[in-house]
Protein backbone atom coordinates (compact mmCIF):
# COMPACT_ATOMS: atom_id res chain seq x y z
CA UNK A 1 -4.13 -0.11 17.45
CA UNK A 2 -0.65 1.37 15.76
CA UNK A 3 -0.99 1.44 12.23
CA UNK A 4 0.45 -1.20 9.86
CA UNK A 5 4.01 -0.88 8.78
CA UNK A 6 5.10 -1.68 5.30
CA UNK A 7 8.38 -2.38 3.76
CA UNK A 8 9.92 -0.20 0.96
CA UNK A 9 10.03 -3.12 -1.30
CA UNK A 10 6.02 -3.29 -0.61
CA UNK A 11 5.19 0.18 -0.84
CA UNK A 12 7.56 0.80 -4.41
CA UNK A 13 6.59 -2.67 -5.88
CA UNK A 14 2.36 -1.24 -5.25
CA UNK A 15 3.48 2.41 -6.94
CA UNK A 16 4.81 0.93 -9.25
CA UNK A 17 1.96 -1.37 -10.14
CA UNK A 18 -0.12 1.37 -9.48
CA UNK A 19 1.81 4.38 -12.16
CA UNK A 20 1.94 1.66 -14.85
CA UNK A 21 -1.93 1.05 -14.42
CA UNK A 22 -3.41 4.43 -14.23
CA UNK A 23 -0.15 6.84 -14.52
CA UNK A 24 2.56 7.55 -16.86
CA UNK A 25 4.28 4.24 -16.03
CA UNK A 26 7.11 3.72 -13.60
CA UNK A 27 10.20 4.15 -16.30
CA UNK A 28 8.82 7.58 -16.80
CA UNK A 29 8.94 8.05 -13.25
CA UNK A 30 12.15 6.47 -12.37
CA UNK A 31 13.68 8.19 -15.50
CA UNK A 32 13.08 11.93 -14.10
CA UNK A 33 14.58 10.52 -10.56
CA UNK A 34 17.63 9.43 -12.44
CA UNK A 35 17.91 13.07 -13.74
CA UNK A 36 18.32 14.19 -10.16
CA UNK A 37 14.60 15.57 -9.69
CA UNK A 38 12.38 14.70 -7.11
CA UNK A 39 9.14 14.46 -9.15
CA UNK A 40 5.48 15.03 -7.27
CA UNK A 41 4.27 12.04 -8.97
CA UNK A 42 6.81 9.99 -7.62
CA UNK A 43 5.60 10.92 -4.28
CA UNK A 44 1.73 10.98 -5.38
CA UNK A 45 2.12 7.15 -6.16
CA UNK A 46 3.94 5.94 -3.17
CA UNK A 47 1.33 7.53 -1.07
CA UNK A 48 -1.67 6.44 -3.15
CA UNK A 49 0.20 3.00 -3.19
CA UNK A 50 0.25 3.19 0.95
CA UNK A 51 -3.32 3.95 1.12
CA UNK A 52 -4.33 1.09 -0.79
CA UNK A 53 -2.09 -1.32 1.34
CA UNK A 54 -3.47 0.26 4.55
CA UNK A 55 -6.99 -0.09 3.56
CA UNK A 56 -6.72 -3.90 2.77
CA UNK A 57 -5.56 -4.64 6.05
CA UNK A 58 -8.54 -6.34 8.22
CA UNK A 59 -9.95 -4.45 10.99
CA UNK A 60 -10.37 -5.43 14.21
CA UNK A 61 -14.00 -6.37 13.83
CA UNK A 62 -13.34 -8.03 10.70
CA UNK A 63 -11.06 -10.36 12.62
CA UNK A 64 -13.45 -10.78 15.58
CA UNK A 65 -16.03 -11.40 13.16
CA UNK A 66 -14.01 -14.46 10.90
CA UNK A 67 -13.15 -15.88 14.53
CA UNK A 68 -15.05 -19.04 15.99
CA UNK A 69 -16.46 -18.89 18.60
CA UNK A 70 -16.95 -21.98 21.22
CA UNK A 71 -20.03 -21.44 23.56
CA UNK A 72 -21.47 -23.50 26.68
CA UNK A 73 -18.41 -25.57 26.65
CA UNK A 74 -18.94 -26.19 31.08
């Protein structure tokens, strides 16, 4: 099983969510990459941001599970 991909536009638009939330917002963010630096938190919330869209993806088994089943259909 390869592992989900996710757009850029679904990955920023969940970092940001995620830096205004809990961080120092995403204008604070954004304004240090308009500066020209490369901040760590940047990076911190896209990745924190992929690991919650990766872990609500259903699992195999959860899938199996939710499917119907037909049985002693002869």
């Amino acid at each position: 099983m390869g592992t989900p991909q996710f757009t850029e536009e679904e990955i920023n638009a969940r970092a940001q969510q995620l830096a205004d939330e809990r961080g120092p917002g995403w204008e604070a963010l954004m304004a240090e990459e308009r500066v020209g630096n490369d901040p760590p938190e940047l990076r911190y919330w896209r990745e924190m941001a992929l690991k919650e869209l990766e872990a609500e993806q259903p699992t195999v088994l959860e899938v199996e599970a939710s499917t119907p089943k037909t049985v002693g259909l002869d």
